[in-house]
C-alpha atoms as a PDB file:
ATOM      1  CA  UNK A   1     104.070 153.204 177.656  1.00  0.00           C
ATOM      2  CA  UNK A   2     101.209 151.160 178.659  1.00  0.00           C
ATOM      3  CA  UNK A   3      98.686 150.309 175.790  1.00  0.00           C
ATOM      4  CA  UNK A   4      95.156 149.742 176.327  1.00  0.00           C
ATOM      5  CA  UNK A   5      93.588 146.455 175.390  1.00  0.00           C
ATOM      6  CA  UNK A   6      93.464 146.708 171.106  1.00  0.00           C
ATOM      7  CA  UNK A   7      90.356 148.462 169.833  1.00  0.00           C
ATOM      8  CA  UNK A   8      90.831 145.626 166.577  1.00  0.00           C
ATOM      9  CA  UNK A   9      92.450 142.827 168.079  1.00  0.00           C
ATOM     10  CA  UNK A  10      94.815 140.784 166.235  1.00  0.00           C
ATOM     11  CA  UNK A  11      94.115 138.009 164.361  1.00  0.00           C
ATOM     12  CA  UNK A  12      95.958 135.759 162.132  1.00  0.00           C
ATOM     13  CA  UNK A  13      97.021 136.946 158.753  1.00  0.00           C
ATOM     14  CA  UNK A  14      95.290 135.276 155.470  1.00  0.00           C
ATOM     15  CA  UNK A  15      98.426 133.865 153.718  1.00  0.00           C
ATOM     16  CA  UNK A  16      97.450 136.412 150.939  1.00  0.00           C
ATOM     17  CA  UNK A  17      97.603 139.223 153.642  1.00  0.00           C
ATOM     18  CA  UNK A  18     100.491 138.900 155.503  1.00  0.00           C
ATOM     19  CA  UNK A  19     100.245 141.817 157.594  1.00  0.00           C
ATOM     20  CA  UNK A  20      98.078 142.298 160.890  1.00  0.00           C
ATOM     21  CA  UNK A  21      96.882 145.600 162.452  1.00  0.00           C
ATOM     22  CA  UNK A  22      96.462 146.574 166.141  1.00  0.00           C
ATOM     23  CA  UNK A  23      94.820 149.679 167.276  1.00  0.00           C
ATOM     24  CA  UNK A  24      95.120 150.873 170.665  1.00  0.00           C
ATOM     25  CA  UNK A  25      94.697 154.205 172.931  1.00  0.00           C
ATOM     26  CA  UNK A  26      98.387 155.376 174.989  1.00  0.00           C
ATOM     27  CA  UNK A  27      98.708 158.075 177.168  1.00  0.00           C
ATOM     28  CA  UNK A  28      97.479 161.548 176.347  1.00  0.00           C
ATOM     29  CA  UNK A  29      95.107 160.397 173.963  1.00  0.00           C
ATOM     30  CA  UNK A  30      97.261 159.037 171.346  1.00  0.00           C
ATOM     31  CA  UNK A  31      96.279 156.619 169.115  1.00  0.00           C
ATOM     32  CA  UNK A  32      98.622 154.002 168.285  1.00  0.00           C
ATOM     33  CA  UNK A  33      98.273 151.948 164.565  1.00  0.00           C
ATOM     34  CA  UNK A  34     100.718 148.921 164.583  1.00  0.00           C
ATOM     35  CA  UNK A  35     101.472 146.977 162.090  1.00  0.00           C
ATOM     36  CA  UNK A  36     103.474 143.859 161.883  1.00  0.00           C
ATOM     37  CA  UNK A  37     104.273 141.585 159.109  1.00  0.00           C
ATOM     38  CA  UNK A  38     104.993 142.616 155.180  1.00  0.00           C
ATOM     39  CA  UNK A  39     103.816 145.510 153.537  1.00  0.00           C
ATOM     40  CA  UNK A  40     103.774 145.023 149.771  1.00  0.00           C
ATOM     41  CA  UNK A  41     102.460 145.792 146.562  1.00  0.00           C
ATOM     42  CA  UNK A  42      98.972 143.516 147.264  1.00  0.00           C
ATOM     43  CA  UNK A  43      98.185 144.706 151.200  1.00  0.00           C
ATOM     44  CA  UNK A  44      99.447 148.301 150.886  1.00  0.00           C
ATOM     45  CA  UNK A  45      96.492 149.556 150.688  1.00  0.00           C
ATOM     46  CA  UNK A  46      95.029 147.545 153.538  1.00  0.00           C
ATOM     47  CA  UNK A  47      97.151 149.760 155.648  1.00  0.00           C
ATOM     48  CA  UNK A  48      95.939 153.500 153.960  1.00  0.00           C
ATOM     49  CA  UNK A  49      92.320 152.349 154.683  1.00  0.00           C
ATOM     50  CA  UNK A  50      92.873 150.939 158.599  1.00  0.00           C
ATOM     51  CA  UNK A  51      94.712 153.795 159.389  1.00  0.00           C
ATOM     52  CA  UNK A  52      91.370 155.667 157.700  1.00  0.00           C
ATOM     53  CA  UNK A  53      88.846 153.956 159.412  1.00  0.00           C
ATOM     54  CA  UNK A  54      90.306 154.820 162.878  1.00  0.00           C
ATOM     55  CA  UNK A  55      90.693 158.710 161.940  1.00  0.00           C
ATOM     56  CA  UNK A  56      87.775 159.587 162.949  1.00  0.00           C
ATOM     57  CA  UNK A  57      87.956 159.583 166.148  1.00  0.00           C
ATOM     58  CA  UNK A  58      91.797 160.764 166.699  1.00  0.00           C
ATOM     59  CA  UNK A  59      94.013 164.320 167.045  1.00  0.00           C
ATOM     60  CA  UNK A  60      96.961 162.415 167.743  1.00  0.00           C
ATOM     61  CA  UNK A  61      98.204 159.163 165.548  1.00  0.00           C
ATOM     62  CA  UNK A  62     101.253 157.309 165.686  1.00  0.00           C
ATOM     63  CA  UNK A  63     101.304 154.562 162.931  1.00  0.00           C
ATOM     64  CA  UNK A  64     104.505 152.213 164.463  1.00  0.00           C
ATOM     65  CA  UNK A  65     105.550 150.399 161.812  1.00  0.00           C
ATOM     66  CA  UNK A  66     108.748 148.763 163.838  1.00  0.00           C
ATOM     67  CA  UNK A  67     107.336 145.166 163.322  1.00  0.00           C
ATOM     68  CA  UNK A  68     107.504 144.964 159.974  1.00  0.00           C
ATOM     69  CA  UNK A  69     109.671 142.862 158.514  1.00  0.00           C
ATOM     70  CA  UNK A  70     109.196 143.569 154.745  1.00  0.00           C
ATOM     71  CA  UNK A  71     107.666 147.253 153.463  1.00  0.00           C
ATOM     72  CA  UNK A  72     107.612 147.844 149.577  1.00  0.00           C
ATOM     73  CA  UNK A  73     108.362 150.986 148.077  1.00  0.00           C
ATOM     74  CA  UNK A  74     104.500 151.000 147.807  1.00  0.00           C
ATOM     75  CA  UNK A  75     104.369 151.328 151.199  1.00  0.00           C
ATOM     76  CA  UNK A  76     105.361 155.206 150.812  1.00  0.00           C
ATOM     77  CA  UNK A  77     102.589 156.046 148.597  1.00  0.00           C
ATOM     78  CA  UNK A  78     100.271 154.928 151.554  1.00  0.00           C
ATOM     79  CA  UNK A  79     102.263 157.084 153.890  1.00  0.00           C
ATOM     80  CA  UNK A  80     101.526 159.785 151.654  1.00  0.00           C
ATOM     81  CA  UNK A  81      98.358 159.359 151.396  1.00  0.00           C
ATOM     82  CA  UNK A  82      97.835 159.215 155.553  1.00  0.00           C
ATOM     83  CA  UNK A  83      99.497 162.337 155.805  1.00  0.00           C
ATOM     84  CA  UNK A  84      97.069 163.739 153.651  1.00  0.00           C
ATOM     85  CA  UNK A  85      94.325 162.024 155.249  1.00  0.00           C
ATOM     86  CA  UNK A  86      95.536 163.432 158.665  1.00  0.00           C
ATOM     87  CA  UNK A  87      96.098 166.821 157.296  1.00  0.00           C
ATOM     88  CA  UNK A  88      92.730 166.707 156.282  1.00  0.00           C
ATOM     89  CA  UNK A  89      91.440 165.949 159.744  1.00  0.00           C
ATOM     90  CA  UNK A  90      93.988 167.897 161.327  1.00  0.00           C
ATOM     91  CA  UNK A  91      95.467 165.366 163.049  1.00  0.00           C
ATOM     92  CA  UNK A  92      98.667 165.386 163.858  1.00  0.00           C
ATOM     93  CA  UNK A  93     100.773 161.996 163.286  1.00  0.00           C
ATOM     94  CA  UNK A  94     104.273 160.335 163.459  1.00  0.00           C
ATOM     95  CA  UNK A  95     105.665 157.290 161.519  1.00  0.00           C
ATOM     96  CA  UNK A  96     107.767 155.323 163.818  1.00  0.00           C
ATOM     97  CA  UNK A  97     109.687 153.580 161.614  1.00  0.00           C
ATOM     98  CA  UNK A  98     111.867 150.370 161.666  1.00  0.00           C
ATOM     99  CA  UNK A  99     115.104 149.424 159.465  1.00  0.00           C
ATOM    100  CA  UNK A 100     112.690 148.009 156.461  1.00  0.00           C
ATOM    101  CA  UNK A 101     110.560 151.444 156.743  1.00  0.00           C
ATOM    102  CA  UNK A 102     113.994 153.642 157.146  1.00  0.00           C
ATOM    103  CA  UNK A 103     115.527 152.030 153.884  1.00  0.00           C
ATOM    104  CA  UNK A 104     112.598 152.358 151.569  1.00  0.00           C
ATOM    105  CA  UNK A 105     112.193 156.132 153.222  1.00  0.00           C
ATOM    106  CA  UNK A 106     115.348 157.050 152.263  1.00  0.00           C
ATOM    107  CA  UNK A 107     115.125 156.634 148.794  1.00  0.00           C
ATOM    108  CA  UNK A 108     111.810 157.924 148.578  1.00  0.00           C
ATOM    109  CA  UNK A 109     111.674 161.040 150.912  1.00  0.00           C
ATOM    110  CA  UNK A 110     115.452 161.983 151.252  1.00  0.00           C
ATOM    111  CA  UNK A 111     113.894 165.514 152.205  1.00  0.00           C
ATOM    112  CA  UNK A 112     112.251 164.324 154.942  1.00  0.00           C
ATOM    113  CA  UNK A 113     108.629 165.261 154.601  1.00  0.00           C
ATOM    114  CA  UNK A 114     106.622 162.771 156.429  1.00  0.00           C
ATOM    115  CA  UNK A 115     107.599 163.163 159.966  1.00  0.00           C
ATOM    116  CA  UNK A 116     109.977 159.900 161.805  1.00  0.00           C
ATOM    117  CA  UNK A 117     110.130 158.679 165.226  1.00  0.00           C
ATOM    118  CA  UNK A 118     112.711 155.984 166.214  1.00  0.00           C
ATOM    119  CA  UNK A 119     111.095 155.720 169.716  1.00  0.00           C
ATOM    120  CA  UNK A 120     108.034 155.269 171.065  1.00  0.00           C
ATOM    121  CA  UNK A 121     108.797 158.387 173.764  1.00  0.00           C
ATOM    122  CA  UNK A 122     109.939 160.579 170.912  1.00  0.00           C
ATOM    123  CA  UNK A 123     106.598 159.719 168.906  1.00  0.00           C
ATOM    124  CA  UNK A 124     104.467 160.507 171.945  1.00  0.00           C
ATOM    125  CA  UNK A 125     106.793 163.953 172.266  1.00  0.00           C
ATOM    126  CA  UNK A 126     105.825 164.633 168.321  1.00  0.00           C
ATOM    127  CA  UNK A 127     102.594 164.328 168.268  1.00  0.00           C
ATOM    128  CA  UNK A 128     101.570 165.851 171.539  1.00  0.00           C
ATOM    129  CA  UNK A 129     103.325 169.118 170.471  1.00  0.00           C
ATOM    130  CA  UNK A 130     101.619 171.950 168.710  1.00  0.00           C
ATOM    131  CA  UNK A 131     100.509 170.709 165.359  1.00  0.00           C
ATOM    132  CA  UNK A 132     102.802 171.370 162.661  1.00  0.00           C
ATOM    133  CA  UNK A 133     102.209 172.613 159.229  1.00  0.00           C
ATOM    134  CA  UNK A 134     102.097 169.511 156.214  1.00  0.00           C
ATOM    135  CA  UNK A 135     102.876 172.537 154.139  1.00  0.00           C
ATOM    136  CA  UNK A 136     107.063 173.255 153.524  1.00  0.00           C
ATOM    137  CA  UNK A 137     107.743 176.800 152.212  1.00  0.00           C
ATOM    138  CA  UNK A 138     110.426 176.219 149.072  1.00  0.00           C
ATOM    139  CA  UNK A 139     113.159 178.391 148.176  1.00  0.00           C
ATOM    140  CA  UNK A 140     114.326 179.170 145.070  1.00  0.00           C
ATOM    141  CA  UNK A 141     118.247 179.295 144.113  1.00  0.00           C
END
């Protein structure tokens, strides 16, 4: 997949920050959030509001998450709160996660809610399907 040149380009992290963002357009209109670094407890939210700020714009959002090298369990309350954020704008959005992403996922959404990619091919394939439903019909036992 060839990315076009980054809408935000990178630029060193702040000590404090230690996480960078990069925007850019792929094929079919997909918009492509990527984040490298450490996600913790002070930047979480840094990610919630880039990934925010770019919505706008997008139907189709893949947030690729495979360069992090650190993402706290406060990492999935931003998650959440994109895919609510998306739902909202009906957009229709993948995590592609990494291993530091897949561990704290486990743990926190063993039901698999928010929708995973482990490619960049099978994150193109999600998002340019039909949109699915954030909603999960639950069944009593």
């Amino acid at each position: 997949m060839s990315l076009a040149p980054s809408i935000h380009p990178d630029k060193p992290a702040l000590p404090r920050e230690r996480v960078r963002f990069a925007t850019s357009s792929g094929r079919s209109s997909v918009l492509v959030v990527t984040a490298e670094g450490e996600v913790d407890a002070a930047n979480a939210l840094s990610l919630g509001k880039h990934v925010e700020a770019e919505l706008e714009n997008a139907s189709r959002l893949v947030v690729d998450l495979r360069g992090l090298d650190f993402f706290a369990v406060q990492g999935f309350s931003i998650l959440h709160r994109i895919n609510v954020m998306c739902s909202r704008h009906a957009v229709n959005w993948v995590v592609l996660a990494g291993t530091e992403v897949n561990r704290v996922l486990r743990v926190c959404d063993p039901d698999g809610g928010l929708l995973v990619a482990d490619t960049m091919e099978s994150a193109i394939a999600a998002v340019t399907r039909p949109p699915r439903s954030h909603l999960r019909l639950v069944t009593s036992r």
